[in-house]
C-alpha atoms as a PDB file:
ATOM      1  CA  UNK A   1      78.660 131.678  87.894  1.00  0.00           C
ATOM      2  CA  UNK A   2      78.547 128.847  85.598  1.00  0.00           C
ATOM      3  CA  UNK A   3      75.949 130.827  83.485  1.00  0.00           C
ATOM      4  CA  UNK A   4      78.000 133.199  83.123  1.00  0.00           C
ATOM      5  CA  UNK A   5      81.828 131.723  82.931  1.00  0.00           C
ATOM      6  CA  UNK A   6      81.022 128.079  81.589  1.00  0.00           C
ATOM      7  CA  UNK A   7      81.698 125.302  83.792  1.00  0.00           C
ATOM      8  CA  UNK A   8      85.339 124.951  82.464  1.00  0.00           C
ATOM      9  CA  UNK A   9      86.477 127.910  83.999  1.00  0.00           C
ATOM     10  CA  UNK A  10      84.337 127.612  87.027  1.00  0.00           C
ATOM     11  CA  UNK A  11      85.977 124.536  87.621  1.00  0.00           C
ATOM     12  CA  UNK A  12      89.506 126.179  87.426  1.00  0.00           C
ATOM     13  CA  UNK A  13      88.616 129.141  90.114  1.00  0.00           C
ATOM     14  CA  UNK A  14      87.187 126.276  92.075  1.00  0.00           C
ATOM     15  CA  UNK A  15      90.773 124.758  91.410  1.00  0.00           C
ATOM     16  CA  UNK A  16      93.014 128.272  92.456  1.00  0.00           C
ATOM     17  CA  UNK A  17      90.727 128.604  95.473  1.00  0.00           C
ATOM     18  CA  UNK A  18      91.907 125.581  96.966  1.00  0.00           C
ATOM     19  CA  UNK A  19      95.322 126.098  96.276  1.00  0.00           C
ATOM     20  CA  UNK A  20      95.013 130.013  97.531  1.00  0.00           C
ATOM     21  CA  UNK A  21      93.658 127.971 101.137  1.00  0.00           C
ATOM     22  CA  UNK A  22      96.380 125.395 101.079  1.00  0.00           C
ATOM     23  CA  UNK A  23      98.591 128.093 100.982  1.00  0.00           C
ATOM     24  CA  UNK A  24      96.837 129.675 104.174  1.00  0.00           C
ATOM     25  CA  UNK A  25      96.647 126.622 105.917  1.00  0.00           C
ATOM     26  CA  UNK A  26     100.440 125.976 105.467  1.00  0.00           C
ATOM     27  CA  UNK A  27     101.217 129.572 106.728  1.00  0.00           C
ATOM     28  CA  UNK A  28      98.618 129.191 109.583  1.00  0.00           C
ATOM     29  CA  UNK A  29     100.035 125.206 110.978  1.00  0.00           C
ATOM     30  CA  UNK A  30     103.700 125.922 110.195  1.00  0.00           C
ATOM     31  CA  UNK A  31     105.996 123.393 111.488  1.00  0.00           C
ATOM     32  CA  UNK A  32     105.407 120.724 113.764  1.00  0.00           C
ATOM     33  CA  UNK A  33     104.998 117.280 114.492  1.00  0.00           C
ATOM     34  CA  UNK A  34     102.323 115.444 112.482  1.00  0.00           C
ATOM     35  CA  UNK A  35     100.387 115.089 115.751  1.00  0.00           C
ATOM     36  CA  UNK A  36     100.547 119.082 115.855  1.00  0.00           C
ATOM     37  CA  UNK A  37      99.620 119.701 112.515  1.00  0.00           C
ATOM     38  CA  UNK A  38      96.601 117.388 112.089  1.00  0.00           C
ATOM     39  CA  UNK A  39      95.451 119.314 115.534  1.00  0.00           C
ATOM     40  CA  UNK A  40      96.065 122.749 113.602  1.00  0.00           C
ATOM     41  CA  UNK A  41      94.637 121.746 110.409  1.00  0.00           C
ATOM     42  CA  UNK A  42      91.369 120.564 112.403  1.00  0.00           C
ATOM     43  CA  UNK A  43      91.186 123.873 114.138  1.00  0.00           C
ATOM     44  CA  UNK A  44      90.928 125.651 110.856  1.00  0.00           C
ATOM     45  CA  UNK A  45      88.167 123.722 109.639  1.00  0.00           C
ATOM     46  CA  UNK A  46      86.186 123.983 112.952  1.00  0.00           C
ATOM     47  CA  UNK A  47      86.907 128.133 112.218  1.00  0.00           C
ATOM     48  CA  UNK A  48      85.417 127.780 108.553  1.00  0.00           C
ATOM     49  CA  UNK A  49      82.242 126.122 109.878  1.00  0.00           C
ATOM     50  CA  UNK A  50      82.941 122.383 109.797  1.00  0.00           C
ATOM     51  CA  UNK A  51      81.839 120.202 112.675  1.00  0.00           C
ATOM     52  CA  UNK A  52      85.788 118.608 112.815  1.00  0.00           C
ATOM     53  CA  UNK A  53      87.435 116.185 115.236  1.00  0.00           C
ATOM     54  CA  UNK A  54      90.901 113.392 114.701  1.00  0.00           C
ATOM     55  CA  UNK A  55      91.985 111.504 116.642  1.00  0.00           C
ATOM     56  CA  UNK A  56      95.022 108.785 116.921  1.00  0.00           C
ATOM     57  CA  UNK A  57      94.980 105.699 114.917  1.00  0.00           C
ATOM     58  CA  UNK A  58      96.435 103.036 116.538  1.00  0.00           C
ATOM     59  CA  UNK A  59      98.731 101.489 114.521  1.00  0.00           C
ATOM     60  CA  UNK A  60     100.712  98.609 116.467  1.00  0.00           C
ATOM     61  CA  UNK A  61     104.689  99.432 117.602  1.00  0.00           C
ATOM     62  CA  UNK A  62     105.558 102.512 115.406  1.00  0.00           C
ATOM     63  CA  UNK A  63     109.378 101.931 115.944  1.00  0.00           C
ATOM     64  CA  UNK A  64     109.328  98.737 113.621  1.00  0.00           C
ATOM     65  CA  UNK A  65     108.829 101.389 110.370  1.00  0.00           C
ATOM     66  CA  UNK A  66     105.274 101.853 110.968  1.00  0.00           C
ATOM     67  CA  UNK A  67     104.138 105.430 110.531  1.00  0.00           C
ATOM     68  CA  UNK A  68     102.020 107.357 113.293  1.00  0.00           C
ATOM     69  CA  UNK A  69      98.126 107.404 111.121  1.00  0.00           C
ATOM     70  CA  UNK A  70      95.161 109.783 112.409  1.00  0.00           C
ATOM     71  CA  UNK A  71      91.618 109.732 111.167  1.00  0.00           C
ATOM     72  CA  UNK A  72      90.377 113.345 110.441  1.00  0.00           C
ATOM     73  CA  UNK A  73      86.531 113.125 110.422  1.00  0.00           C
ATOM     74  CA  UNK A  74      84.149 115.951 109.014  1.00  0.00           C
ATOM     75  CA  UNK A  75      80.359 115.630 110.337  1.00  0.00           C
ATOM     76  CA  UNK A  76      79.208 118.041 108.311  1.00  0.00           C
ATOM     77  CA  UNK A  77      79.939 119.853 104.612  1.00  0.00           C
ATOM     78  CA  UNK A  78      80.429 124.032 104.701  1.00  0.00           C
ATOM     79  CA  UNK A  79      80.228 123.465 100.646  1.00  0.00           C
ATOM     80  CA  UNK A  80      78.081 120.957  99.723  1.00  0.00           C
ATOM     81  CA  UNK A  81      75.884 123.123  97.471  1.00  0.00           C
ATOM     82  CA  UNK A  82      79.076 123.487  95.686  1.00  0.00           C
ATOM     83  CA  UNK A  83      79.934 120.116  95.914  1.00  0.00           C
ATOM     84  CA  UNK A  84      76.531 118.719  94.395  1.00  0.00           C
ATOM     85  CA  UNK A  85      77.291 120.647  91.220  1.00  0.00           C
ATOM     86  CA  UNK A  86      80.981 120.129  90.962  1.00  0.00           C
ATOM     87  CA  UNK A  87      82.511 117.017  93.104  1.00  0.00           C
ATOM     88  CA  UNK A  88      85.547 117.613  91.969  1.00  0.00           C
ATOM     89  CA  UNK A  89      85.954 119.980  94.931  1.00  0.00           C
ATOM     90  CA  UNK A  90      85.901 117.514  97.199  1.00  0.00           C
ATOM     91  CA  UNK A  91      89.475 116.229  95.523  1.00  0.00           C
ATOM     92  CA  UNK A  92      90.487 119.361  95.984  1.00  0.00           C
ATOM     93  CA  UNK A  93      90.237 119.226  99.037  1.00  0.00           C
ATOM     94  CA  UNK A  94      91.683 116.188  99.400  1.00  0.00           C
ATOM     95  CA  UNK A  95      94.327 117.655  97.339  1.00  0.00           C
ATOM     96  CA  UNK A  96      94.712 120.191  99.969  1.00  0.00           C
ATOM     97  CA  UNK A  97      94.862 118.389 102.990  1.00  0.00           C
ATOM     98  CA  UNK A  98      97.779 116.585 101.168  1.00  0.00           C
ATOM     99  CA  UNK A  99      99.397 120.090 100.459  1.00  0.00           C
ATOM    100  CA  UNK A 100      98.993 120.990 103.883  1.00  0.00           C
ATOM    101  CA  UNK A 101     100.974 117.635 105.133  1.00  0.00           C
ATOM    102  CA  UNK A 102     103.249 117.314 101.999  1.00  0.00           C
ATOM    103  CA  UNK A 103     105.614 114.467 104.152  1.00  0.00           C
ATOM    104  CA  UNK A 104     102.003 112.299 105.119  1.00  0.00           C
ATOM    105  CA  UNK A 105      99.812 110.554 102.600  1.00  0.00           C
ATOM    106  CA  UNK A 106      96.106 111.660 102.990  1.00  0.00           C
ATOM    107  CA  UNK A 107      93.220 109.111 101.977  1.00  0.00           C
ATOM    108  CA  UNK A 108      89.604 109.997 101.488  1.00  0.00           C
ATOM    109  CA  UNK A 109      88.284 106.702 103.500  1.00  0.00           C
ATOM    110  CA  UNK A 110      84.239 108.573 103.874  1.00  0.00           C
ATOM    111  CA  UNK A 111      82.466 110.438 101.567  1.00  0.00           C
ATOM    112  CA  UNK A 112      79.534 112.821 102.206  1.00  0.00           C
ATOM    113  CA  UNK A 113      78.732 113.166  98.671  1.00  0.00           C
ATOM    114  CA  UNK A 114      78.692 108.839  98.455  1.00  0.00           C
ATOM    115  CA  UNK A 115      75.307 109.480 100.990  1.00  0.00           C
ATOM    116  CA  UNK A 116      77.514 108.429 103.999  1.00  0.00           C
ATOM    117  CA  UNK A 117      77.490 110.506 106.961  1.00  0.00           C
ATOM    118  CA  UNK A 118      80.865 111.716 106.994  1.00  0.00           C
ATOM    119  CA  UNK A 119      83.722 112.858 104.974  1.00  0.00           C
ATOM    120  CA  UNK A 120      86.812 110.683 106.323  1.00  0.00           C
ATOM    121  CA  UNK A 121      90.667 110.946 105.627  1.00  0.00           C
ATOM    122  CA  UNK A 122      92.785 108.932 107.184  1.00  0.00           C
ATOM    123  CA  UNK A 123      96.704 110.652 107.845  1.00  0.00           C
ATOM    124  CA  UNK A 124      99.811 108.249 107.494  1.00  0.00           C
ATOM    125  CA  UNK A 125     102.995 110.484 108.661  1.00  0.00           C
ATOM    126  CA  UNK A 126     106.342 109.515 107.004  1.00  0.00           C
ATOM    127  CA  UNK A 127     107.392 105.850 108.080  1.00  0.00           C
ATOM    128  CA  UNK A 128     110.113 105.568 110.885  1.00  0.00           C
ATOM    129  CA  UNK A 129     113.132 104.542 109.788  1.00  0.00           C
END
């Protein structure tokens, strides 16, 4: 494709392509407590091929302000042939997953394409007030 296009405009379908699936995602989870959400948003990766799991992070007394924080871990990576010639897919998917949770903030705290064996993220919902 990049024969063809260039890698400019590769990079920009790349680009709508995540932002097409963010859209799906956020039609597919809906509503919902973080906790429900992250457990959606997992499912949909495990149904796109990704080996998936989360789980809780504890985070001390969450009424004192603290927000609830999950770690969403990916064993495996359905596009890394794409990813080897353009990493900038990877932020957009991290771009994504914040989409998907627009009131969280979404870190990349693993990296697949760093030689680790995982891609990380750890989820911070909105702080209690």
């Amino acid at each position: 494709m990049t024969e063809t296009l260039g890698r400019e405009q590769t990079s920009t379908i790349l680009q709508k392509q995540w932002q097409r699936k963010a859209q799906e995602y956020r039609e597919c989870i809906g509503n919902g407590t973080v906790r429900e959400r992250v457990g959606k948003l997992v499912e949909l990766r495990r149904l796109e091929g990704y080996m998936a799991e989360w789980h809780t992070l504890e985070s001390g007394n969450l009424n004192n302000g603290v927000s609830e924080q999950y770690i969403l871990t990916e064993y495996n990576c359905a596009i890394s042939n794409v990813a080897e010639s353009y990493p900038s897919v990877c932020g957009h998917e991290l771009e994504m997953f914040a989409a998907v949770l627009p009131d969280c903030t979404v870190e990349r705290t693993h990296w697949l394409n760093n030689g680790e064996h995982q891609c990380g993220y750890l989820i911070k919902g909105p702080a209690n007030n």
